[in-house]
C-alpha atoms as a PDB file:
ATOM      1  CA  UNK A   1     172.567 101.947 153.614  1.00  0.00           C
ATOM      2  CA  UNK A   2     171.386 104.232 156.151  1.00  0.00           C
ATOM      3  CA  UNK A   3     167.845 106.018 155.090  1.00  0.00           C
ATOM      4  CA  UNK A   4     169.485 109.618 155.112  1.00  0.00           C
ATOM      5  CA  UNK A   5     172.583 108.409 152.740  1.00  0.00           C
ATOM      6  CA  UNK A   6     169.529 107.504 150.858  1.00  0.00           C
ATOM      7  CA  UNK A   7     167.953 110.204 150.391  1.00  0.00           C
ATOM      8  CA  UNK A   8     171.174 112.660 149.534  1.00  0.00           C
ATOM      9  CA  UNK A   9     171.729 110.032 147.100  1.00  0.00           C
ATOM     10  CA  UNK A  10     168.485 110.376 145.545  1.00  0.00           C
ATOM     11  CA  UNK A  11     168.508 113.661 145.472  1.00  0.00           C
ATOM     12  CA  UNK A  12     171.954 114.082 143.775  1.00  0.00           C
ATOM     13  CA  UNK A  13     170.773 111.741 140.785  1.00  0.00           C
ATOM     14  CA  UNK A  14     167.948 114.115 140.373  1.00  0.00           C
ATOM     15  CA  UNK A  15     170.008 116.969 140.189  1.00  0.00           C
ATOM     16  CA  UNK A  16     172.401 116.062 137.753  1.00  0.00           C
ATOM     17  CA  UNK A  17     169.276 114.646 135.768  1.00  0.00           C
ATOM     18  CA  UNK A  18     168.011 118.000 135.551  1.00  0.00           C
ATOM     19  CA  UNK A  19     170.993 119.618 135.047  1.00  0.00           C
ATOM     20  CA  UNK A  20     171.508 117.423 132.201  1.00  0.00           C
ATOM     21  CA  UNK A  21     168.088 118.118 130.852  1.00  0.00           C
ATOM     22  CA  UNK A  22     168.384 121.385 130.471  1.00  0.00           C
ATOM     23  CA  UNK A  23     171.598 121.282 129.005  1.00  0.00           C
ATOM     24  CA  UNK A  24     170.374 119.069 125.861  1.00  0.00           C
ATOM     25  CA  UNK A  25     167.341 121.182 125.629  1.00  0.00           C
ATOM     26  CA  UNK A  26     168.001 124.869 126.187  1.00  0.00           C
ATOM     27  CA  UNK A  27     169.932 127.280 123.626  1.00  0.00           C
ATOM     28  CA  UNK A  28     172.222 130.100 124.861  1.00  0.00           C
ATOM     29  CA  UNK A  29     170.334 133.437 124.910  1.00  0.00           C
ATOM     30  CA  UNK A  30     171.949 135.565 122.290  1.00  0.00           C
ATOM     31  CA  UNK A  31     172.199 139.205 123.481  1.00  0.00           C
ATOM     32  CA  UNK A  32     171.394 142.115 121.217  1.00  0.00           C
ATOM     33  CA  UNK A  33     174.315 145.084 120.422  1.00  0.00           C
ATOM     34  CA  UNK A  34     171.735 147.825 120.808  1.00  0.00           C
ATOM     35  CA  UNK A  35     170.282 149.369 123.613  1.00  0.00           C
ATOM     36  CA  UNK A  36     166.832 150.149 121.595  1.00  0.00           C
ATOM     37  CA  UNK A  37     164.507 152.833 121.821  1.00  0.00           C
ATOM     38  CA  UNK A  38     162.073 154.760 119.764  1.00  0.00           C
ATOM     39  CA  UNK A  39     163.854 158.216 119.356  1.00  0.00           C
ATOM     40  CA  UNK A  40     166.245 160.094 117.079  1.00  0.00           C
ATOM     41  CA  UNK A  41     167.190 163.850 117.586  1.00  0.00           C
ATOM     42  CA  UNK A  42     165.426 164.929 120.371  1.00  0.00           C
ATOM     43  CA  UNK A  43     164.631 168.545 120.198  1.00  0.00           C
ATOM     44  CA  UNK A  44     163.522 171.541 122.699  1.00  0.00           C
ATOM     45  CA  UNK A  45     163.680 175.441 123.070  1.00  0.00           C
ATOM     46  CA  UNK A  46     165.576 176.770 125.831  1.00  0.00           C
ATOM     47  CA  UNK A  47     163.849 178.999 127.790  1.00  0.00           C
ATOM     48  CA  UNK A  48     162.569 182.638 126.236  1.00  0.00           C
ATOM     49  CA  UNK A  49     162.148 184.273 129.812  1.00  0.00           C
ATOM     50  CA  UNK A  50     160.460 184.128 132.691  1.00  0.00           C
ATOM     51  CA  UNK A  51     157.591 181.810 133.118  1.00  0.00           C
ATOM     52  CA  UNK A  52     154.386 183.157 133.640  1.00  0.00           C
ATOM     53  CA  UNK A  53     150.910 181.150 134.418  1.00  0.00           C
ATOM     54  CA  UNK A  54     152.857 178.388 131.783  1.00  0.00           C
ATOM     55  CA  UNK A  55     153.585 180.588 129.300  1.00  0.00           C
ATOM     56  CA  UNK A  56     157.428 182.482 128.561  1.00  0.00           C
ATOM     57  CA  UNK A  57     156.584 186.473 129.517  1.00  0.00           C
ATOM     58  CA  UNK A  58     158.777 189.023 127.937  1.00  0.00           C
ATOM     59  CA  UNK A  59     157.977 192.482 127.603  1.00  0.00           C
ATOM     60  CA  UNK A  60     158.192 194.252 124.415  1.00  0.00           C
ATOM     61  CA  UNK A  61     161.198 196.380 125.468  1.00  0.00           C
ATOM     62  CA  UNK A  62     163.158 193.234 126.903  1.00  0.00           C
ATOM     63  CA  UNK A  63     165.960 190.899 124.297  1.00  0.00           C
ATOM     64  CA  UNK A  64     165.197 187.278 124.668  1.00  0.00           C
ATOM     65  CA  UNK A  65     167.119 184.789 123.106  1.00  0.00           C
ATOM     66  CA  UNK A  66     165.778 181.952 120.517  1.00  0.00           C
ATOM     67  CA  UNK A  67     167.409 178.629 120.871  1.00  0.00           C
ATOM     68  CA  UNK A  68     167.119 174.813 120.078  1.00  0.00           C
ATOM     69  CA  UNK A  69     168.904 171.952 121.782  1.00  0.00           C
ATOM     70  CA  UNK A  70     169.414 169.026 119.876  1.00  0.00           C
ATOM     71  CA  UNK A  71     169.928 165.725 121.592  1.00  0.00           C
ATOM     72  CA  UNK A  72     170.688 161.901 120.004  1.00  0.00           C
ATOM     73  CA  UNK A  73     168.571 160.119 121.306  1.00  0.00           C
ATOM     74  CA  UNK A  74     168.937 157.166 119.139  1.00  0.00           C
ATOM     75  CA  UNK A  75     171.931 155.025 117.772  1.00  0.00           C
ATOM     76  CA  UNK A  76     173.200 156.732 115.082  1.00  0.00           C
ATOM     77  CA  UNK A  77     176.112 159.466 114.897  1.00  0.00           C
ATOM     78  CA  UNK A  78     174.931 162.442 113.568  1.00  0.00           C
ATOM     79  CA  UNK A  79     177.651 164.255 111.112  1.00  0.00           C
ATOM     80  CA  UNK A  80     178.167 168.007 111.150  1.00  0.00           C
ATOM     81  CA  UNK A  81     175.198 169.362 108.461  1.00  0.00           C
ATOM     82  CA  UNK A  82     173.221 166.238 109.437  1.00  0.00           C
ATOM     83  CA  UNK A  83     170.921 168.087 111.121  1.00  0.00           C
ATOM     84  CA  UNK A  84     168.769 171.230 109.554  1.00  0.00           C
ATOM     85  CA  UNK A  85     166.594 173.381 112.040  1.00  0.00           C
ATOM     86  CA  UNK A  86     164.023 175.962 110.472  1.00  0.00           C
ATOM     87  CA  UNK A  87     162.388 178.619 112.321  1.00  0.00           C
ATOM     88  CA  UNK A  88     158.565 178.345 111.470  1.00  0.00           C
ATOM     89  CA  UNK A  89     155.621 180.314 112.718  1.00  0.00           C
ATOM     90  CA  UNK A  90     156.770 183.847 113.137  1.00  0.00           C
ATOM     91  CA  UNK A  91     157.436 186.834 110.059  1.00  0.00           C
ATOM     92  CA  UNK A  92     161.742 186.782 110.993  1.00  0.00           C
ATOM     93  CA  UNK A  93     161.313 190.500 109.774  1.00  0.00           C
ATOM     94  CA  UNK A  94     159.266 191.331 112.726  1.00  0.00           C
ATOM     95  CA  UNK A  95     162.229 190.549 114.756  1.00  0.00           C
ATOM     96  CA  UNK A  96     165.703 192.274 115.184  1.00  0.00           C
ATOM     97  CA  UNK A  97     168.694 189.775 116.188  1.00  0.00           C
ATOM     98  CA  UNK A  98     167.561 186.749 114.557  1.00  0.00           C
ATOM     99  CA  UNK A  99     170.704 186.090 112.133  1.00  0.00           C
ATOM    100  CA  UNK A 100     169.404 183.268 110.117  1.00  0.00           C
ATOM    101  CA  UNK A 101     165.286 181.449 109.805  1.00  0.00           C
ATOM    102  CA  UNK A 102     167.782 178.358 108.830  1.00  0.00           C
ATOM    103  CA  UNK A 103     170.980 176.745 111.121  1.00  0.00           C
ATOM    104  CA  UNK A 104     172.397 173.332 110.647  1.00  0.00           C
ATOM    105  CA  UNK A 105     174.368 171.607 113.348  1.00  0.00           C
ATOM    106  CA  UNK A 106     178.348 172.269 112.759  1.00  0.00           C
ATOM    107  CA  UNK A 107     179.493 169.490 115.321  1.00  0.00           C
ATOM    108  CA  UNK A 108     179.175 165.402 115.815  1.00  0.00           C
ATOM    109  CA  UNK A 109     176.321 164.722 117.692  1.00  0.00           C
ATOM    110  CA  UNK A 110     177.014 161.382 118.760  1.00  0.00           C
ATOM    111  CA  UNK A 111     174.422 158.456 119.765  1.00  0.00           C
ATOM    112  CA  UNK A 112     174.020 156.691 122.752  1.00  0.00           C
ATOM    113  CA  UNK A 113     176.325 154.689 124.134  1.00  0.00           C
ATOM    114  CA  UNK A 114     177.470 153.139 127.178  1.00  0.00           C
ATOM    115  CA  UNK A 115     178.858 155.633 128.288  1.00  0.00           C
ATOM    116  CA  UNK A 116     176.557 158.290 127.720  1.00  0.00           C
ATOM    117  CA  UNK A 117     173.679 156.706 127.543  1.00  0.00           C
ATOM    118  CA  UNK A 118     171.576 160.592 127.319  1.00  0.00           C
ATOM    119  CA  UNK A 119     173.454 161.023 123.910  1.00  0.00           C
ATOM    120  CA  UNK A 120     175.790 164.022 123.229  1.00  0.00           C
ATOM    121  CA  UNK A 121     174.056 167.425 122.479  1.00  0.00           C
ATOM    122  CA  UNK A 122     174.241 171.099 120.418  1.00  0.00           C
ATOM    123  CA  UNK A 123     172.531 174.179 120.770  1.00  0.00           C
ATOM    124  CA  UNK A 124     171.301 175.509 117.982  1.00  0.00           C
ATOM    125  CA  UNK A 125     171.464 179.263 118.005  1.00  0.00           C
ATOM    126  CA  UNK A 126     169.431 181.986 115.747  1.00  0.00           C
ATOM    127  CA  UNK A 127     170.385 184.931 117.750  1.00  0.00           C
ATOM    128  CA  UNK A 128     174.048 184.753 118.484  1.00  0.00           C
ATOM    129  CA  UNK A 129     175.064 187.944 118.163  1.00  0.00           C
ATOM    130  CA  UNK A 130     172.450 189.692 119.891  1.00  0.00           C
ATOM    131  CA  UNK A 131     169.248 188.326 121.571  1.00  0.00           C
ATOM    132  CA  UNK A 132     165.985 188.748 119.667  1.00  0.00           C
ATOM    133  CA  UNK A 133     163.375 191.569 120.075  1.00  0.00           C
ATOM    134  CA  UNK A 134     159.958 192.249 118.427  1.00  0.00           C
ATOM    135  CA  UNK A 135     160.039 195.720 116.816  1.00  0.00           C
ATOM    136  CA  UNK A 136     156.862 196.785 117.171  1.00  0.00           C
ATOM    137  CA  UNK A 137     154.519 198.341 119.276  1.00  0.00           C
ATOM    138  CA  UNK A 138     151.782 196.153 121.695  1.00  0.00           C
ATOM    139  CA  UNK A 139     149.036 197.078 122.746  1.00  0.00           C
ATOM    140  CA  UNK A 140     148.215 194.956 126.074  1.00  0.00           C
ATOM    141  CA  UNK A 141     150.153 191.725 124.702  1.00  0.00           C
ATOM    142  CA  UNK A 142     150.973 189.637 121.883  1.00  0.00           C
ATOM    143  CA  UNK A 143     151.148 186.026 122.081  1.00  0.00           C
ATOM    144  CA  UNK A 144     152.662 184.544 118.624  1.00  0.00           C
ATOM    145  CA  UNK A 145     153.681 180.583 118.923  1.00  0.00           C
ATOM    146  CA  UNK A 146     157.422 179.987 117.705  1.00  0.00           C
ATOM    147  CA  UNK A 147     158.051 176.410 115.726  1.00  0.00           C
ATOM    148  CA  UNK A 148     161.065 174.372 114.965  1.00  0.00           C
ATOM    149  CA  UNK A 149     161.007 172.542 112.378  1.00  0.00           C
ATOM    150  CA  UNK A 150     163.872 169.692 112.950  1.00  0.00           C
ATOM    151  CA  UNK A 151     164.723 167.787 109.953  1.00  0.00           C
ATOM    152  CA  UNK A 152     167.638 164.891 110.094  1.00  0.00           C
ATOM    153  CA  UNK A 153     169.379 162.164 108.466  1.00  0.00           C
ATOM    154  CA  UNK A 154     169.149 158.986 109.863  1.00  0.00           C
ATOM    155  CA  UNK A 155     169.578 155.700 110.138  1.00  0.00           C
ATOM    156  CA  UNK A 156     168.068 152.268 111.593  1.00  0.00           C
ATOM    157  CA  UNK A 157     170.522 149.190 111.810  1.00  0.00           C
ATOM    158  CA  UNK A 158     168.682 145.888 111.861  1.00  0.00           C
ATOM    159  CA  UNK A 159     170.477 142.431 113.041  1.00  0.00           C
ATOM    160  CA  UNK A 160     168.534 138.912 112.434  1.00  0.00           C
ATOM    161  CA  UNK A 161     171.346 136.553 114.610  1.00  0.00           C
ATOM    162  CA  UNK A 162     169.907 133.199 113.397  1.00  0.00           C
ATOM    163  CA  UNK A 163     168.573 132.891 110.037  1.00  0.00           C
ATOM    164  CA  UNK A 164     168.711 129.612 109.040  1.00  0.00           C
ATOM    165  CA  UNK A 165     169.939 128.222 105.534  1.00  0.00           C
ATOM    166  CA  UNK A 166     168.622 124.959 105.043  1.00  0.00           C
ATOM    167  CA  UNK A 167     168.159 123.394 101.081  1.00  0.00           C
ATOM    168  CA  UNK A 168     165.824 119.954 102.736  1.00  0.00           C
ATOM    169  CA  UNK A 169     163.129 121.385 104.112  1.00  0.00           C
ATOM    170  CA  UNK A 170     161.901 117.730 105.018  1.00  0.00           C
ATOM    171  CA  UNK A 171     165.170 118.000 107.459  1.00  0.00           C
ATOM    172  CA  UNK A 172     164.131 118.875 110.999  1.00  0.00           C
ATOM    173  CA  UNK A 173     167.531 119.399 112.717  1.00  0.00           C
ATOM    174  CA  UNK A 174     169.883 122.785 113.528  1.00  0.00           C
ATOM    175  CA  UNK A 175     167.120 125.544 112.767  1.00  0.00           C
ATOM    176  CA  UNK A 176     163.601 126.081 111.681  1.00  0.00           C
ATOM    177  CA  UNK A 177     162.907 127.656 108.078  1.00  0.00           C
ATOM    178  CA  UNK A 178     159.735 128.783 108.596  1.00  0.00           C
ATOM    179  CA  UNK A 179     158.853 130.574 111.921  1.00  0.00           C
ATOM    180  CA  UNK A 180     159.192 133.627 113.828  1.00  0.00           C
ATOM    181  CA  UNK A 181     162.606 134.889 114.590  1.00  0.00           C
ATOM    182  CA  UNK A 182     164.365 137.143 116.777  1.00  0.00           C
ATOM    183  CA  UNK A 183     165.787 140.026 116.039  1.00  0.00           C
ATOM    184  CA  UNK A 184     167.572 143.243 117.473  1.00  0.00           C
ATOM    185  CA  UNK A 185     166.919 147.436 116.225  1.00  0.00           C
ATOM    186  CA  UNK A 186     169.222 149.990 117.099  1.00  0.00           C
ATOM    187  CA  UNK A 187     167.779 152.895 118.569  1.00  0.00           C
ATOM    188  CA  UNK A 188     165.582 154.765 115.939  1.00  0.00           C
ATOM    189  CA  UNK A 189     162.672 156.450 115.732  1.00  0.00           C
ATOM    190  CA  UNK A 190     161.359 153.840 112.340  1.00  0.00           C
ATOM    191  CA  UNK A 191     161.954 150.477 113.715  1.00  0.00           C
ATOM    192  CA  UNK A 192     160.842 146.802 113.316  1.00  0.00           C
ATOM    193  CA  UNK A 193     158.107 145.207 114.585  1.00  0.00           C
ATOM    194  CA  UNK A 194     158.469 142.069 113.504  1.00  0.00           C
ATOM    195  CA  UNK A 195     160.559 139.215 111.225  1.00  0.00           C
ATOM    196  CA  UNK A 196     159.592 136.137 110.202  1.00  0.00           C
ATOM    197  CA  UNK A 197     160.990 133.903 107.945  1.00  0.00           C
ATOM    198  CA  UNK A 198     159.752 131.387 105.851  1.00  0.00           C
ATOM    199  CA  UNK A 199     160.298 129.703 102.048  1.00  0.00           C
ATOM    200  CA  UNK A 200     159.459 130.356  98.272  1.00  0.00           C
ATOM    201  CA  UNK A 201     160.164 126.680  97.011  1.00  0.00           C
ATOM    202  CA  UNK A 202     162.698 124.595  97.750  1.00  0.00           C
ATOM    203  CA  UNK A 203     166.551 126.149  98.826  1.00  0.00           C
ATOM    204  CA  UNK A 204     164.781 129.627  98.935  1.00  0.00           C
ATOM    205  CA  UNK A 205     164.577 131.456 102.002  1.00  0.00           C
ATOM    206  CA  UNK A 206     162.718 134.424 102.652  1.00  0.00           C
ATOM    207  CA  UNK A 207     162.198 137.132 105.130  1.00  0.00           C
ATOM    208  CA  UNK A 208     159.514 138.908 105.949  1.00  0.00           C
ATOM    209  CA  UNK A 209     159.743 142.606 107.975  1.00  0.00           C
ATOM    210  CA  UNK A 210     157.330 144.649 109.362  1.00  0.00           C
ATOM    211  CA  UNK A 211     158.272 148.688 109.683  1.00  0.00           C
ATOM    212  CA  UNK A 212     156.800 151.252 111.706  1.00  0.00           C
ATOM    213  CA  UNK A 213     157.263 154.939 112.118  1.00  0.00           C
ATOM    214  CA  UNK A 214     157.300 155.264 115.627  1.00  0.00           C
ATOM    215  CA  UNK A 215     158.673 158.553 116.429  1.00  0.00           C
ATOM    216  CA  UNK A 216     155.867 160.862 116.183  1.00  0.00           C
ATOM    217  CA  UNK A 217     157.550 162.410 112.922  1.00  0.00           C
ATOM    218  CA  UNK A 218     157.609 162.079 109.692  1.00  0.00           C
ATOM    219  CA  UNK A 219     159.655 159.912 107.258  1.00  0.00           C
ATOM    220  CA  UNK A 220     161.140 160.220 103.622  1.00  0.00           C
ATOM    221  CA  UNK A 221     163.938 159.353 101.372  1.00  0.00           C
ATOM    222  CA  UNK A 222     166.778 161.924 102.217  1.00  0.00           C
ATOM    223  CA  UNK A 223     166.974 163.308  98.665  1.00  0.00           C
ATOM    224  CA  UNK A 224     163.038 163.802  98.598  1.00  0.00           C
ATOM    225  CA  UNK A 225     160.410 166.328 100.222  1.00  0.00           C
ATOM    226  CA  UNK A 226     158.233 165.114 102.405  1.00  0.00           C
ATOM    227  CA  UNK A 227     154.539 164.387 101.303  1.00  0.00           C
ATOM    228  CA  UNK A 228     151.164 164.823 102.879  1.00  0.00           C
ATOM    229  CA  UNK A 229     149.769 161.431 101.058  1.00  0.00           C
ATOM    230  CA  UNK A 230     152.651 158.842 102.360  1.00  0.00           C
ATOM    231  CA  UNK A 231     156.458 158.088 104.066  1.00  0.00           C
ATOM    232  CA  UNK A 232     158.922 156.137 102.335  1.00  0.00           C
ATOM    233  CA  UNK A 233     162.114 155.086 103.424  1.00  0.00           C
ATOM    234  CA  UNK A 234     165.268 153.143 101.745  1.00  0.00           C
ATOM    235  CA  UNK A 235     166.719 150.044 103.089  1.00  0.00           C
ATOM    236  CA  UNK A 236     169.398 147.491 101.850  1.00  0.00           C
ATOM    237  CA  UNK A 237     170.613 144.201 102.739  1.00  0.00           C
ATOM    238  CA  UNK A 238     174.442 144.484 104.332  1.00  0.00           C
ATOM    239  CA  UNK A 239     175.184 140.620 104.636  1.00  0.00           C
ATOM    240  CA  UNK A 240     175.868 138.939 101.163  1.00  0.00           C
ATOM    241  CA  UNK A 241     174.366 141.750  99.655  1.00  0.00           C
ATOM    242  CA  UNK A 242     174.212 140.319  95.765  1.00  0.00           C
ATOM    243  CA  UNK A 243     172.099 137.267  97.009  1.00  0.00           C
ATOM    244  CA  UNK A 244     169.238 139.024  98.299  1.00  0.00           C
ATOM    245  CA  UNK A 245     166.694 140.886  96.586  1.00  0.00           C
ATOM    246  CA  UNK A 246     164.138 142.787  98.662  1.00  0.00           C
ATOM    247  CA  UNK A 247     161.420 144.813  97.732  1.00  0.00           C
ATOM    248  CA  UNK A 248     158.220 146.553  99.471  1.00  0.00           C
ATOM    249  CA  UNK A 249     154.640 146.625  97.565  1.00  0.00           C
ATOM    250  CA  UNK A 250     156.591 146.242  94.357  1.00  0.00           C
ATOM    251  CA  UNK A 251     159.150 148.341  94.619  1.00  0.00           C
ATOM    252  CA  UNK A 252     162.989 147.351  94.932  1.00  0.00           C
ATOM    253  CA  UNK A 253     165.133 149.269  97.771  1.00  0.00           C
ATOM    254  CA  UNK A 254     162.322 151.686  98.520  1.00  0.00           C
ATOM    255  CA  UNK A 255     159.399 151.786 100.651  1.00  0.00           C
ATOM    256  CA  UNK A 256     156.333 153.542 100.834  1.00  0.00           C
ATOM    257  CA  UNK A 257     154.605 153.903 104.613  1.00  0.00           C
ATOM    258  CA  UNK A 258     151.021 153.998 104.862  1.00  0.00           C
ATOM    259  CA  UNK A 259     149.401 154.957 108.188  1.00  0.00           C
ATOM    260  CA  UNK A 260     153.367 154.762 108.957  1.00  0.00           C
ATOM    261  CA  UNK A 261     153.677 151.267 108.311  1.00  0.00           C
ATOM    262  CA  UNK A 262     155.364 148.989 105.784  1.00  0.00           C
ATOM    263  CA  UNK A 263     156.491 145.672 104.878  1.00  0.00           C
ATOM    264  CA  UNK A 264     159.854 144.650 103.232  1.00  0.00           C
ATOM    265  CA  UNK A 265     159.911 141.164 101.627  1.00  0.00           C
ATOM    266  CA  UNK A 266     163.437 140.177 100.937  1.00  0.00           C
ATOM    267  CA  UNK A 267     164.148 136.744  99.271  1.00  0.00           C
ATOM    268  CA  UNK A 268     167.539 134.866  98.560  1.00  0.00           C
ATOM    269  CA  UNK A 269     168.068 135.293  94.141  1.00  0.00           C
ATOM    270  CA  UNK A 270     169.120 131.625  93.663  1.00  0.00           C
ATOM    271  CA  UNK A 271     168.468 128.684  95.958  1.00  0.00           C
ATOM    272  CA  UNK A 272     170.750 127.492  97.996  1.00  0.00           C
ATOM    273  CA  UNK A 273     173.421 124.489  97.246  1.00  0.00           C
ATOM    274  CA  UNK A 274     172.253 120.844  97.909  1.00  0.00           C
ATOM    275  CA  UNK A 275     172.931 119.696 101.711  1.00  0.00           C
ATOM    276  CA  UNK A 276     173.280 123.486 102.844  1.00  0.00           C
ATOM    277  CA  UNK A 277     172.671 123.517 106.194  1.00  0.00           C
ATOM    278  CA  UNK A 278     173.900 125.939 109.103  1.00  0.00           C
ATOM    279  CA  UNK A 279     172.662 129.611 110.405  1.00  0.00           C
ATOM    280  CA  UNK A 280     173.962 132.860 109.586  1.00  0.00           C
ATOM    281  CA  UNK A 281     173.789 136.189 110.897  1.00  0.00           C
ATOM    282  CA  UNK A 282     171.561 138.666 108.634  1.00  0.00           C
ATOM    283  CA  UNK A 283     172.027 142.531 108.851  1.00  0.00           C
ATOM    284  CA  UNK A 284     169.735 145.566 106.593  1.00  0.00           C
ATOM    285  CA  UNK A 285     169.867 149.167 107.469  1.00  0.00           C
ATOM    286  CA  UNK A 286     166.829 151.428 106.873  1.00  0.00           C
ATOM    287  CA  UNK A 287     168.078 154.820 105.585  1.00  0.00           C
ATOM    288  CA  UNK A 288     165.762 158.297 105.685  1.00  0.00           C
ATOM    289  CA  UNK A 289     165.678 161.674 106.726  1.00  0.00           C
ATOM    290  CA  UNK A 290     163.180 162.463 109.663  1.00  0.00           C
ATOM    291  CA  UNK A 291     160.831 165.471 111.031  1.00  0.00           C
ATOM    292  CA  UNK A 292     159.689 166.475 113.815  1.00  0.00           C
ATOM    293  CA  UNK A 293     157.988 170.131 114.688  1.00  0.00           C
ATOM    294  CA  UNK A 294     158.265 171.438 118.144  1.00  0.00           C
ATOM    295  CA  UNK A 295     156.426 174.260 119.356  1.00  0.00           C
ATOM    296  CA  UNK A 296     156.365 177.047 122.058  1.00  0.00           C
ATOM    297  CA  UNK A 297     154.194 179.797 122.652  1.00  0.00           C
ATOM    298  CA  UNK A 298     155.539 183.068 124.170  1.00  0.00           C
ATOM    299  CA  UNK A 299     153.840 186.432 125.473  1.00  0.00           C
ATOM    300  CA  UNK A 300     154.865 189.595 124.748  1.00  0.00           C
ATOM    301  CA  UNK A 301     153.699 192.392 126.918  1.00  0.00           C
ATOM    302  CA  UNK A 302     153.076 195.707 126.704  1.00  0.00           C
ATOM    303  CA  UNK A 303     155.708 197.724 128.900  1.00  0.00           C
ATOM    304  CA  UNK A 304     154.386 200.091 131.391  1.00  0.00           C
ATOM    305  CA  UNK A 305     157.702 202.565 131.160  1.00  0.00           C
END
């Protein structure tokens, strides 16, 4: 055989070696159903007036409208209601055209998606019949700082793709009981950090989740207020629901957050049947409402007519 048949020879065994390697060896990537992030409602003020050295300059005989624009940031539809925004900072009475300190959105605010992937948006208006203006005198300027506080319902939607159900943990084939495991978060601003599952005696599975606030906010149960000493959060199991139980630092379907963080320990009720063996997809959903407090500070001048 001629030396260059030789070689091409050669090198086609090696390639179909390979390729056959790598077939035996490597899993198929799975691909997650979320594009991610660490955001919710994203709010900001439109702008009071004309900008001055940084700051929004109105003088005291000017109207200047007072306005919030709410934006989904995350992966969650936001109902009408949904959201509540609170004006915070200045006396309302000081003020003529501001019709209510208290607005709630009155349209769908949808999430992300892939096609929109800025999320939809509402303006949130407190002066829409008539822009606001400060009733009384100034004397060179007055420079109060106007808050929003933005409080909404939310959601976080957690998918596990591979947990493995295996009775014999002596059995090393199809999955791995105890070990890190991958996992996808929808767009939120709590997420997961981590899961990793492991065993409680023999045909009992467990997972293991680490939560974080990550938003910059704060978190609490959506019938609750919130509190200056800790978060807390609900969260339930949506695949086979009556076999898990779950529970974070004692307490079942509830978490508290300390320094914004938390762990949820959820553990199959019964083991599982003799010879089980396959993997299953695992979903939970983390359910609050959230804050967070923006902030703008605007002059008012003295006129000079």
């Amino acid at each position: 055989m001629p030396k260059m048949k030789r070689v091409l020879l050669l090198g086609l065994v090696v390639f179909l070696f390979l390729v056959g390697c790598k077939g035996e060896n490597d899993t198929v990537k799975v691909e997650s159903v979320f594009d991610g992030g660490t955001q919710g409602i994203a709010a900001r003020f439109e702008p009071f007036g004309i900008e001055e050295s940084g700051v929004f300059t109105i003088f005291d005989t000017e109207n200047f409208p007072i306005e919030v624009v709410l934006r989904n940031k995350g992966e969650e539809d936001m109902a009408p209601g949904d959201v509540h925004v609170s004006l915070r900072g200045i006396n309302l009475g000081d003020f003529t055209g501001i019709a209510s300190g208290e607005i709630v959105n009155k349209e769908t605010i949808e999430k992300i998606s892939e096609f929109n992937k800025e999320g939809e948006e509402e303006v949130i208006d407190f002066t829409p019949n008539e822009d606001a203006k400060y009733k009384h005198r100034v004397t060179g300027f007055f420079q109060p700082d106007i808050f929003a506080f933005v409080d909404y319902n939310y959601k976080t939607h957690v998918i596990i793709p591979k947990v493995c159900y295996k009775e014999d943990v002596r059995d090393e084939s199809i999955c791995e009981l105890q070990e890190a495991k991958t996992f996808f978060v929808s767009g939120a601003p709590v997420t997961v950090k981590s899961v990793l599952q492991d065993i409680a005696g023999r045909g009992i599975i467990v997972l293991t989740l680490d939560v974080e606030n990550v938003g910059g906010g704060k978190v609490t149960l959506r019938n609750a207020d919130f509190d200056a000493r800790y978060e807390q959060l609900a969260y339930s199991v949506e695949t086979d629901t009556a076999d898990w139980e779950c529970r974070a630092g004692g307490r079942e379907n509830e978490a508290r957050l300390v320094g914004g963080k938390t762990t949820i320990i959820c553990k199959l009720k019964a083991p599982l049947a003799e010879d089980t063996l396959f993997t299953k997809q695992v979903e939970l959903t983390l359910t609050y409402k959230y804050r967070t407090i923006i902030q703008q500070t605007i002059k008012i001048k003295e006129s000079t007519d």
